[in-house]
C-alpha atoms as a PDB file:
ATOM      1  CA  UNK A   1      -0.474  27.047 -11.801  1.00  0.00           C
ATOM      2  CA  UNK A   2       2.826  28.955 -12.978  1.00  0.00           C
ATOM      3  CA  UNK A   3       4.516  25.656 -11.870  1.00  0.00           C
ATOM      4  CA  UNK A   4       2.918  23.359 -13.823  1.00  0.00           C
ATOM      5  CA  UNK A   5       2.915  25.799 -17.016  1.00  0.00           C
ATOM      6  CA  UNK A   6       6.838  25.954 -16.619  1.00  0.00           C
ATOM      7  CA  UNK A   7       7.163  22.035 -15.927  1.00  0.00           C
ATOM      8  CA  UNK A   8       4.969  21.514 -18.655  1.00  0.00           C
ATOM      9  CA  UNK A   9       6.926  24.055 -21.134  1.00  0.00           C
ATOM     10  CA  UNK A  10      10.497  22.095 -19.872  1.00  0.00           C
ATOM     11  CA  UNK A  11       9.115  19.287 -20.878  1.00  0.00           C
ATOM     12  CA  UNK A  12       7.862  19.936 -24.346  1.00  0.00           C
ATOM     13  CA  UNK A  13      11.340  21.785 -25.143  1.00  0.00           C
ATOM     14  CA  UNK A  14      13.200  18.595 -23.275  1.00  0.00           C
ATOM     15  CA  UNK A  15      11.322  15.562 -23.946  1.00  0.00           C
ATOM     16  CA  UNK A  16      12.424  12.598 -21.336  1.00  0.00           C
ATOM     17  CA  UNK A  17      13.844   9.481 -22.434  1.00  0.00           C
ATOM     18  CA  UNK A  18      11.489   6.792 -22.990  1.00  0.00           C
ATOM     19  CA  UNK A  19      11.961   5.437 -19.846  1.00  0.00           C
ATOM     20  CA  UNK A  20      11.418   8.308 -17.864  1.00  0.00           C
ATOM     21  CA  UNK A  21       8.430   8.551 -20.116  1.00  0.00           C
ATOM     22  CA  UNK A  22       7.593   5.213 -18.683  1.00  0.00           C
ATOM     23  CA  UNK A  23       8.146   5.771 -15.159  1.00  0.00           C
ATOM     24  CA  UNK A  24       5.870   8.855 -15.234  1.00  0.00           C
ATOM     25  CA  UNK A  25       2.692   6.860 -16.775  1.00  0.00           C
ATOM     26  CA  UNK A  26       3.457   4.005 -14.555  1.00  0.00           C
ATOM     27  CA  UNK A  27       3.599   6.384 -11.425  1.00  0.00           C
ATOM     28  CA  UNK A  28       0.243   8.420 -13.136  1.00  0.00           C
ATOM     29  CA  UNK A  29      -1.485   4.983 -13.525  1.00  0.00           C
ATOM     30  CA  UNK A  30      -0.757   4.050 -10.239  1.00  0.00           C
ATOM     31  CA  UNK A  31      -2.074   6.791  -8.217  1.00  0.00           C
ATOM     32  CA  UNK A  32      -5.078   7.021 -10.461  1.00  0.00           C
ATOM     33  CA  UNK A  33      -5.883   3.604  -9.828  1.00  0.00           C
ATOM     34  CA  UNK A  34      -5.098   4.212  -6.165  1.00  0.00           C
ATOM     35  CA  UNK A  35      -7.731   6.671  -6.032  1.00  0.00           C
ATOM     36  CA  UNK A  36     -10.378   4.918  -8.329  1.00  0.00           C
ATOM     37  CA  UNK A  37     -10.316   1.805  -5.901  1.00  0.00           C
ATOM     38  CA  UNK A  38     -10.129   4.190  -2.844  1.00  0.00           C
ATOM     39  CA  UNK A  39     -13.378   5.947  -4.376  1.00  0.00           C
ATOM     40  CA  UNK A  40     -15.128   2.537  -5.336  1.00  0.00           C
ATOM     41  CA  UNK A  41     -14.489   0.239  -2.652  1.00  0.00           C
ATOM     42  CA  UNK A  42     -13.669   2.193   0.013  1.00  0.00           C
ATOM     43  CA  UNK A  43     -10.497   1.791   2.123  1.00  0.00           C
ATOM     44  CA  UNK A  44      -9.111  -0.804   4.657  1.00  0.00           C
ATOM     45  CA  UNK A  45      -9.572  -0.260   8.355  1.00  0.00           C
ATOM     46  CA  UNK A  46      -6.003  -1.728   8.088  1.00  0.00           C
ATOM     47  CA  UNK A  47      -4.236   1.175   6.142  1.00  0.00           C
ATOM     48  CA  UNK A  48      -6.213   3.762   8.134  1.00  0.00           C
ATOM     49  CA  UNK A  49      -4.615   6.351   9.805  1.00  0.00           C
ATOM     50  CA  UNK A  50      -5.408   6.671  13.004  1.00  0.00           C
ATOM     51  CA  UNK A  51      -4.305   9.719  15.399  1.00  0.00           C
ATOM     52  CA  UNK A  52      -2.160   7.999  18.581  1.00  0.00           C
ATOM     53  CA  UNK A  53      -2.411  10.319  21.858  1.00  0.00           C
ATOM     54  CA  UNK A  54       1.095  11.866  22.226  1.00  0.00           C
ATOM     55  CA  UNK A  55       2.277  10.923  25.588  1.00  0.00           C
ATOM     56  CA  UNK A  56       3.412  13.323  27.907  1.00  0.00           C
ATOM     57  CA  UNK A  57       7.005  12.827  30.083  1.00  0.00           C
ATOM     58  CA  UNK A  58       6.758  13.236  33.688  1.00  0.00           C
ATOM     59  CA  UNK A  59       8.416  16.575  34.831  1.00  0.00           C
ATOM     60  CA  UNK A  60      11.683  15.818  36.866  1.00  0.00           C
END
């Protein structure tokens, strides 16, 4: 919590450019919507990921 108080108190004393500004929404947005489709429709078997057994070398 005492990070985001101190990002959020860097920012409001050093507002970003408007792209940065920009870039941050767009990233926000994404990941939101990301997690609204994830939530609604469920997800892909094809971007599952799926555990592969770890294959053991042969002792020499």
């Amino acid at each position: 919590m005492d990070r985001l108080l101190f990002f959020m108190w860097r920012v409001w004393r050093n507002p970003p450019s408007r792209t940065a500004l920009l870039v941050m929404l767009g990233a926000l947005a994404l990941s939101i919507g990301l997690v609204l489709i994830e939530r609604g429709l469920g997800w892909p078997d094809w971007l599952r990921a799926d555990r592969v057994p770890r294959q053991r070398l042969p002792h020499l």
